[in-house]
C-alpha atoms as a PDB file:
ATOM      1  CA  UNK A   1     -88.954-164.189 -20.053  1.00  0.00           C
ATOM      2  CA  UNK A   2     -89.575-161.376 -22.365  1.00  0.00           C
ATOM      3  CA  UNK A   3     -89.594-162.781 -25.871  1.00  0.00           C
ATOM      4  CA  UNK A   4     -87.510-159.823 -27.639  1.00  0.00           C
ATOM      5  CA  UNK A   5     -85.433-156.875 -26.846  1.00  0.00           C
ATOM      6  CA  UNK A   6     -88.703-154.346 -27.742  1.00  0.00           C
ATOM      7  CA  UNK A   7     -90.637-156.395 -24.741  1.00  0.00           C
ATOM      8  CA  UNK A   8     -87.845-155.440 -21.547  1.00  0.00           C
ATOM      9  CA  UNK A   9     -87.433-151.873 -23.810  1.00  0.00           C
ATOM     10  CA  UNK A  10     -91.184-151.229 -23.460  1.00  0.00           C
ATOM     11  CA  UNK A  11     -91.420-152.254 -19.756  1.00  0.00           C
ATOM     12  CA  UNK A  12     -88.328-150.814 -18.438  1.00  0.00           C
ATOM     13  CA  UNK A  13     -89.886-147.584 -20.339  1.00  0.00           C
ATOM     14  CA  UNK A  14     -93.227-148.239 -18.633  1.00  0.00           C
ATOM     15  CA  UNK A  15     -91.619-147.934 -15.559  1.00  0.00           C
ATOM     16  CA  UNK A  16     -89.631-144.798 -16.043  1.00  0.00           C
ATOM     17  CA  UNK A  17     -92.698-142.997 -17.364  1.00  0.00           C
ATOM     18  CA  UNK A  18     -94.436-144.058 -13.871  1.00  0.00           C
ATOM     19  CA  UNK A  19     -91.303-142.202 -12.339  1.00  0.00           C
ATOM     20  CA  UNK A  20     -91.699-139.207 -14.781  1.00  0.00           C
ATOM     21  CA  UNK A  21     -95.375-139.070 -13.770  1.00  0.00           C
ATOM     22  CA  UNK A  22     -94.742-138.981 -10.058  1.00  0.00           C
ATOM     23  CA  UNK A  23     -91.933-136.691 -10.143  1.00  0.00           C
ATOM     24  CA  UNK A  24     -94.113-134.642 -12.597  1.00  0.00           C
ATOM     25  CA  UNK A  25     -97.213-134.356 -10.868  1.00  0.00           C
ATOM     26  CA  UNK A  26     -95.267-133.808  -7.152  1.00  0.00           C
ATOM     27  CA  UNK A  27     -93.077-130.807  -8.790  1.00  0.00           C
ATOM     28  CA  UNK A  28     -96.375-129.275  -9.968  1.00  0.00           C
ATOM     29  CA  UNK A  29     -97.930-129.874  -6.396  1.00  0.00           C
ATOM     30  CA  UNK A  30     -95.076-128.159  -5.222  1.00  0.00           C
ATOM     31  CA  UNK A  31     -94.895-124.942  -7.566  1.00  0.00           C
ATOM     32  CA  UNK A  32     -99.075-124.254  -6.605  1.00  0.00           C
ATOM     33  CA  UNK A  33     -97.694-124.529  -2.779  1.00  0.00           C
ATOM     34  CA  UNK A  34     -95.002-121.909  -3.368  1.00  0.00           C
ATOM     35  CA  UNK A  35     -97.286-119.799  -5.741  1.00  0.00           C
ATOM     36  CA  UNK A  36     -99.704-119.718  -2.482  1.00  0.00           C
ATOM     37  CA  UNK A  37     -96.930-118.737   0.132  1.00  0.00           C
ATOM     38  CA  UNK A  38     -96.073-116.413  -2.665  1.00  0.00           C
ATOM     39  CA  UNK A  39     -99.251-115.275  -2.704  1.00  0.00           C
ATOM     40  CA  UNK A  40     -99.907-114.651   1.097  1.00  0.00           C
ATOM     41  CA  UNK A  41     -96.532-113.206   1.787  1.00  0.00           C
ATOM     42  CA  UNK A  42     -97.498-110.594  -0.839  1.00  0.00           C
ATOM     43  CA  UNK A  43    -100.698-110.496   0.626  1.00  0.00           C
ATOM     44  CA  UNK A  44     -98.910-109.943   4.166  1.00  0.00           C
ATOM     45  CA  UNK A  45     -96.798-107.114   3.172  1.00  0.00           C
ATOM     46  CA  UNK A  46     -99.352-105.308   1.362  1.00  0.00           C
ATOM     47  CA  UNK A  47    -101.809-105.156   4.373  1.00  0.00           C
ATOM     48  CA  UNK A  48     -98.745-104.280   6.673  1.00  0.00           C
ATOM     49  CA  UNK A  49     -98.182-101.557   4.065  1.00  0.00           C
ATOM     50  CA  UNK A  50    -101.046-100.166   4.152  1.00  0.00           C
ATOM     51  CA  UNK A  51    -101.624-100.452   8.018  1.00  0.00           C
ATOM     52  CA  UNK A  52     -98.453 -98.438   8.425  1.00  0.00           C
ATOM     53  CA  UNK A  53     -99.293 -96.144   5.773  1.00  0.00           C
ATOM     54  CA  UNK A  54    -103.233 -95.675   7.489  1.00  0.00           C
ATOM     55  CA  UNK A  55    -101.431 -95.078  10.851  1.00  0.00           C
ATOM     56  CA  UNK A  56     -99.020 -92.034   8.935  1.00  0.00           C
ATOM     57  CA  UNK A  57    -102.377 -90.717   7.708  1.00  0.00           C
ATOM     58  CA  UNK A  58    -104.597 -90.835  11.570  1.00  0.00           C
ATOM     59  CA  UNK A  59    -101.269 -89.161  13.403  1.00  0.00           C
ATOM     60  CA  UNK A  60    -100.999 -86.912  10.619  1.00  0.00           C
ATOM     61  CA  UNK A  61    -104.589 -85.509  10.803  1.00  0.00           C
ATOM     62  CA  UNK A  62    -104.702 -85.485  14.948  1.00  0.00           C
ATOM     63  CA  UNK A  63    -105.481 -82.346  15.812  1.00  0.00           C
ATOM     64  CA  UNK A  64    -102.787 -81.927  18.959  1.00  0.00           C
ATOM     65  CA  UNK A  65     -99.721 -83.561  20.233  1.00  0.00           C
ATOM     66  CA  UNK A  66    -101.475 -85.529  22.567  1.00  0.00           C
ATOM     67  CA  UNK A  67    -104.056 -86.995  19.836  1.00  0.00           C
ATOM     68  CA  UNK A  68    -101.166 -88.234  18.036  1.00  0.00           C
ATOM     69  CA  UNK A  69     -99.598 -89.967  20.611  1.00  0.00           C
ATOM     70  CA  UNK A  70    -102.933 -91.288  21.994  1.00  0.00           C
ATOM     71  CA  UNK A  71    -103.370 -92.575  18.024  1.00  0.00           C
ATOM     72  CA  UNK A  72     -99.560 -93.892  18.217  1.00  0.00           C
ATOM     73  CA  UNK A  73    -100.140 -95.624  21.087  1.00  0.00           C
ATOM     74  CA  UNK A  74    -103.413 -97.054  20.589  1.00  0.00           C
ATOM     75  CA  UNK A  75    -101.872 -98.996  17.212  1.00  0.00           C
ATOM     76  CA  UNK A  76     -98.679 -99.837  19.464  1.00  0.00           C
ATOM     77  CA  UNK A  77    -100.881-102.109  21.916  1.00  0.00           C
ATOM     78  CA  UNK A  78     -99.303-105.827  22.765  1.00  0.00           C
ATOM     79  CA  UNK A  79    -101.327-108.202  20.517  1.00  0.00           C
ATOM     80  CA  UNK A  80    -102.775-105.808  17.635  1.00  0.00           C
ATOM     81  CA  UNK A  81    -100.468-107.575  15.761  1.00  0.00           C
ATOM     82  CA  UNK A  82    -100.765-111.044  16.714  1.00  0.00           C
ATOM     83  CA  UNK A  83    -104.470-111.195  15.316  1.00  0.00           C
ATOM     84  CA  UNK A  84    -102.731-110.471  11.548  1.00  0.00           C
ATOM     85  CA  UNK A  85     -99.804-113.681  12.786  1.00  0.00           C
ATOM     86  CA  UNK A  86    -102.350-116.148  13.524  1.00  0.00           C
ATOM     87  CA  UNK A  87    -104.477-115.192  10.768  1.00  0.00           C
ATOM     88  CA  UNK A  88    -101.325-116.123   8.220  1.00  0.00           C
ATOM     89  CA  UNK A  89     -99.876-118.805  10.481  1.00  0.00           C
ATOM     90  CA  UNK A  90    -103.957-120.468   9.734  1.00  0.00           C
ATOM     91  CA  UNK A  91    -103.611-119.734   6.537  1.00  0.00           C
ATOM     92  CA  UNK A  92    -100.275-121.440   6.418  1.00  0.00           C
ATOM     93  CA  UNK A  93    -101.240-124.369   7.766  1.00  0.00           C
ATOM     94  CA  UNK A  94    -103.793-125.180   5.493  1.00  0.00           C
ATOM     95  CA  UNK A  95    -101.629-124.342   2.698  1.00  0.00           C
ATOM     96  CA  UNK A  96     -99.347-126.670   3.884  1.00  0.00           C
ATOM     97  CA  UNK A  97    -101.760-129.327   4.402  1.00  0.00           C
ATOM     98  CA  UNK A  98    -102.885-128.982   1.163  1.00  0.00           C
ATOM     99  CA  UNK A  99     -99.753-129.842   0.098  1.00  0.00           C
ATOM    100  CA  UNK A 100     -98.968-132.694   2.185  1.00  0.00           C
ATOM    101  CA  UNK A 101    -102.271-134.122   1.405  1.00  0.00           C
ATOM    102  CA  UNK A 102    -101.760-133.862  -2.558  1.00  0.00           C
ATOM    103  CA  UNK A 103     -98.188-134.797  -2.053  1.00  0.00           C
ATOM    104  CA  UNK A 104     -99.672-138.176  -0.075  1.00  0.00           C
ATOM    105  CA  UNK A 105    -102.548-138.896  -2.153  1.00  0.00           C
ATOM    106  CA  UNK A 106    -100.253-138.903  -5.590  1.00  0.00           C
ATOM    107  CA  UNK A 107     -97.625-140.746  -3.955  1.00  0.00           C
ATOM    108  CA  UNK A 108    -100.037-143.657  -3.323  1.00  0.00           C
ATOM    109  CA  UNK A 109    -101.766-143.018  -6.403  1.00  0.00           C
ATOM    110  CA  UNK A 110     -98.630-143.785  -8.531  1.00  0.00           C
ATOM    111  CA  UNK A 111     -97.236-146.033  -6.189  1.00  0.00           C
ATOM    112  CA  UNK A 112    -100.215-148.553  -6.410  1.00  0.00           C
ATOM    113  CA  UNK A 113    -100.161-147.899 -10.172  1.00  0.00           C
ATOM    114  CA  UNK A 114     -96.512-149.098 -10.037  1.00  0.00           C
ATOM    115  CA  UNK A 115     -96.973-152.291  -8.123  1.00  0.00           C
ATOM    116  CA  UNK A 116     -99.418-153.073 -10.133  1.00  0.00           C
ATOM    117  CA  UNK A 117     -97.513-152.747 -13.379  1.00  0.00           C
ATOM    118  CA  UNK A 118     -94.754-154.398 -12.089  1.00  0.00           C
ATOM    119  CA  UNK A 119     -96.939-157.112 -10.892  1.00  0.00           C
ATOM    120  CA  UNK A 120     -97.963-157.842 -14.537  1.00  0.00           C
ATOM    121  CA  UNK A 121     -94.306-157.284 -15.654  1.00  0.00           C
ATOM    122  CA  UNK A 122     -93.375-160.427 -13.182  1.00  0.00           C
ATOM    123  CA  UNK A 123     -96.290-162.130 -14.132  1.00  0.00           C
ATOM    124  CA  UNK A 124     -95.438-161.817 -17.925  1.00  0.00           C
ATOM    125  CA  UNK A 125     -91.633-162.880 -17.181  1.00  0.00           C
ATOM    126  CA  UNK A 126     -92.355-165.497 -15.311  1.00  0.00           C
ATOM    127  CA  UNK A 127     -95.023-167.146 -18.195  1.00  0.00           C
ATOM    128  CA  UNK A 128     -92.975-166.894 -20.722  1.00  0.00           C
ATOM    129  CA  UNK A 129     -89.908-168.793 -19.409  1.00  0.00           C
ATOM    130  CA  UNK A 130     -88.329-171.173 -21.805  1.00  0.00           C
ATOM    131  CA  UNK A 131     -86.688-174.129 -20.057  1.00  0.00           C
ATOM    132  CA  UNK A 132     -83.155-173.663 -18.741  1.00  0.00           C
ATOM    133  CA  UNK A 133     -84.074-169.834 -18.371  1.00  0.00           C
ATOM    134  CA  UNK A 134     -84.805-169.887 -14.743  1.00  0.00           C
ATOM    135  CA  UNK A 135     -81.457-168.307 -13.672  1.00  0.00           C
ATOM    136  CA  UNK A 136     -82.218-165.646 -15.885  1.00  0.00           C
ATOM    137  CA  UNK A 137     -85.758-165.206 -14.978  1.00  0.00           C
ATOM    138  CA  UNK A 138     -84.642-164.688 -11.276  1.00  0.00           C
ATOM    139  CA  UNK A 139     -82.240-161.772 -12.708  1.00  0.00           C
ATOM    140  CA  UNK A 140     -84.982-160.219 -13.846  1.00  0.00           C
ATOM    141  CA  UNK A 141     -87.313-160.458 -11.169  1.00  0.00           C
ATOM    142  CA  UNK A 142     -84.606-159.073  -9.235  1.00  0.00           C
ATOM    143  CA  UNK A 143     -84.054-155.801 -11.655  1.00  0.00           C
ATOM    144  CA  UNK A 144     -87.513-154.943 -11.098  1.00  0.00           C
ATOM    145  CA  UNK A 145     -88.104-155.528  -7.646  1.00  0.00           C
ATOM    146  CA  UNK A 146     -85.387-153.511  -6.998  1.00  0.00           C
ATOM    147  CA  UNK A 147     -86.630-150.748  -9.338  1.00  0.00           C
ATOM    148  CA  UNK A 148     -89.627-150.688  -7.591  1.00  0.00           C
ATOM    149  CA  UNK A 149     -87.418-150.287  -4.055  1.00  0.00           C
ATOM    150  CA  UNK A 150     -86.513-147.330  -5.925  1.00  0.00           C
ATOM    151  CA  UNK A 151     -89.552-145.817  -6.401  1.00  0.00           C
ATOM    152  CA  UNK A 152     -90.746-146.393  -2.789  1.00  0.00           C
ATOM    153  CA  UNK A 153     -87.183-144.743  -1.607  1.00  0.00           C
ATOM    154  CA  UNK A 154     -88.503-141.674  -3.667  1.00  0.00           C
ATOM    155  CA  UNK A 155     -91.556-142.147  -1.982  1.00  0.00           C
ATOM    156  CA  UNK A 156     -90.738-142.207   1.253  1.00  0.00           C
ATOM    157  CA  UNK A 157     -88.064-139.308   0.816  1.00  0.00           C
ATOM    158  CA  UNK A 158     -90.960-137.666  -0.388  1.00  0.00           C
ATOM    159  CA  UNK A 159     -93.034-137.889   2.187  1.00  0.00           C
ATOM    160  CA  UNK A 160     -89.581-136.872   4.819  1.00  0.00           C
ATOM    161  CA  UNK A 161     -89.587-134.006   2.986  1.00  0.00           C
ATOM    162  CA  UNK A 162     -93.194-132.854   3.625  1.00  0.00           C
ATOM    163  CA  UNK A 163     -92.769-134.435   7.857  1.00  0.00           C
ATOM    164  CA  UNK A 164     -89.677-131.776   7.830  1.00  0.00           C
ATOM    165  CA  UNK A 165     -91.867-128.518   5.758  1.00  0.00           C
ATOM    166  CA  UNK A 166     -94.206-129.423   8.845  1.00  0.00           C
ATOM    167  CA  UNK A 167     -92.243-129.621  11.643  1.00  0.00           C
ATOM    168  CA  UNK A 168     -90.163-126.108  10.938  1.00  0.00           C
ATOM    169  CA  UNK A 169     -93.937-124.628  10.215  1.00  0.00           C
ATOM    170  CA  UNK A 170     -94.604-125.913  13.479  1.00  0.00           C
ATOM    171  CA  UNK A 171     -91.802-124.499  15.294  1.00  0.00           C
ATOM    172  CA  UNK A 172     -92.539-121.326  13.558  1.00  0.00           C
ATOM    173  CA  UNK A 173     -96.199-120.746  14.475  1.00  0.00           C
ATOM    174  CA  UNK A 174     -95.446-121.510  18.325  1.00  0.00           C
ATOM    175  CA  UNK A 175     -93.373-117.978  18.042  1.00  0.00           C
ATOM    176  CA  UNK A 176     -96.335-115.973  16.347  1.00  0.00           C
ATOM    177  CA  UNK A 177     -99.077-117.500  18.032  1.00  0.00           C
ATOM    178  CA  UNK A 178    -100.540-116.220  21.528  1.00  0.00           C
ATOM    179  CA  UNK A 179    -100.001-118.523  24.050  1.00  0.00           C
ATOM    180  CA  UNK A 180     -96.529-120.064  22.921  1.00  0.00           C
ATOM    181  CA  UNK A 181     -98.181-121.980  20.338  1.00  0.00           C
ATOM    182  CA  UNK A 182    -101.361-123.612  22.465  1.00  0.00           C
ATOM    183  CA  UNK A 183    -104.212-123.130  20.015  1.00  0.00           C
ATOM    184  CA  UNK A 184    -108.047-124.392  21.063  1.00  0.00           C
END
């Protein structure tokens, strides 16, 4: 067992600062996601902005009636739109992916990291047991097994959270994409 108070202090801080990290490095995976979604809605609305504001300008300068509406209806066409929604429903998805990737890849990062510390931890509790402490030893083992049940629950809620971001991106680009969503 741990032979003073500073030993179980230090470990049971070793193990929170794993949980700090992860949380830490996650949140800032997930701020650079929503700076890029940011980034393309504001990228969206500025091209629609100026697409509108072009299509002002060509009616504006048609020489007739019927050149305007010709103009009109030539930027009115089914589909001149849906080029622009599958462009940022691509661009989505690989923001998204991004994400999910970097979400996955520190998860497993810090969860290995974790198992392995609390590998060591057992190892060094179970060492150092003083006869009669076995009662106490299994207590322990206990605390931090289940602390590291923990951190896989965060995990895995983690990685629910991403599965769900997915499946409502899905949903969404099988409304904006020709073809109800059937990409080649």
């Amino acid at each position: 067992m741990f032979t003073s108070p500073e030993q179980f202090a230090n470990a049971t801080k070793t193990l929170f600062d794993l949980q700090m990290q992860t949380f830490n490095a996650l949140a800032g995976k997930t701020v650079k996601g929503v700076e890029q979604v940011v980034a393309l809605n504001m990228n969206a609305a500025k091209n629609t902005m100026d697409s509108t504001l072009q299509a002002g300008r060509d009616i504006a300068q048609a020489g007739n009636p019927k050149a305007a509406f010709e103009t009109l209806s030539a930027r009115m066409q089914p589909g001149a739109g849906v080029t622009n929604a599958a462009e940022y429903t691509t661009q989505l998805k690989a923001i998204i992916d991004d994400m999910h990737n970097e979400f996955r890849g520190a998860a497993d990062a810090h969860a290995t990291e974790a198992k392995n510390t609390l590998s060591a931890l057992i190892y060094d509790v179970t060492q150092n047991v003083k006869p009669g402490s076995e009662n106490a030893v299994e207590i322990m083992k206990s605390a931090i097994e289940n602390a590291f049940k923990g951190y896989e629950q965060v995990t895995a809620a983690t990685r629910q959270a991403v599965q769900t971001v997915e499946e409502q991106f899905q949903r969404a680009s099988t409304i904006v994409t020709p073809g109800g969503g059937k990409q080649g």
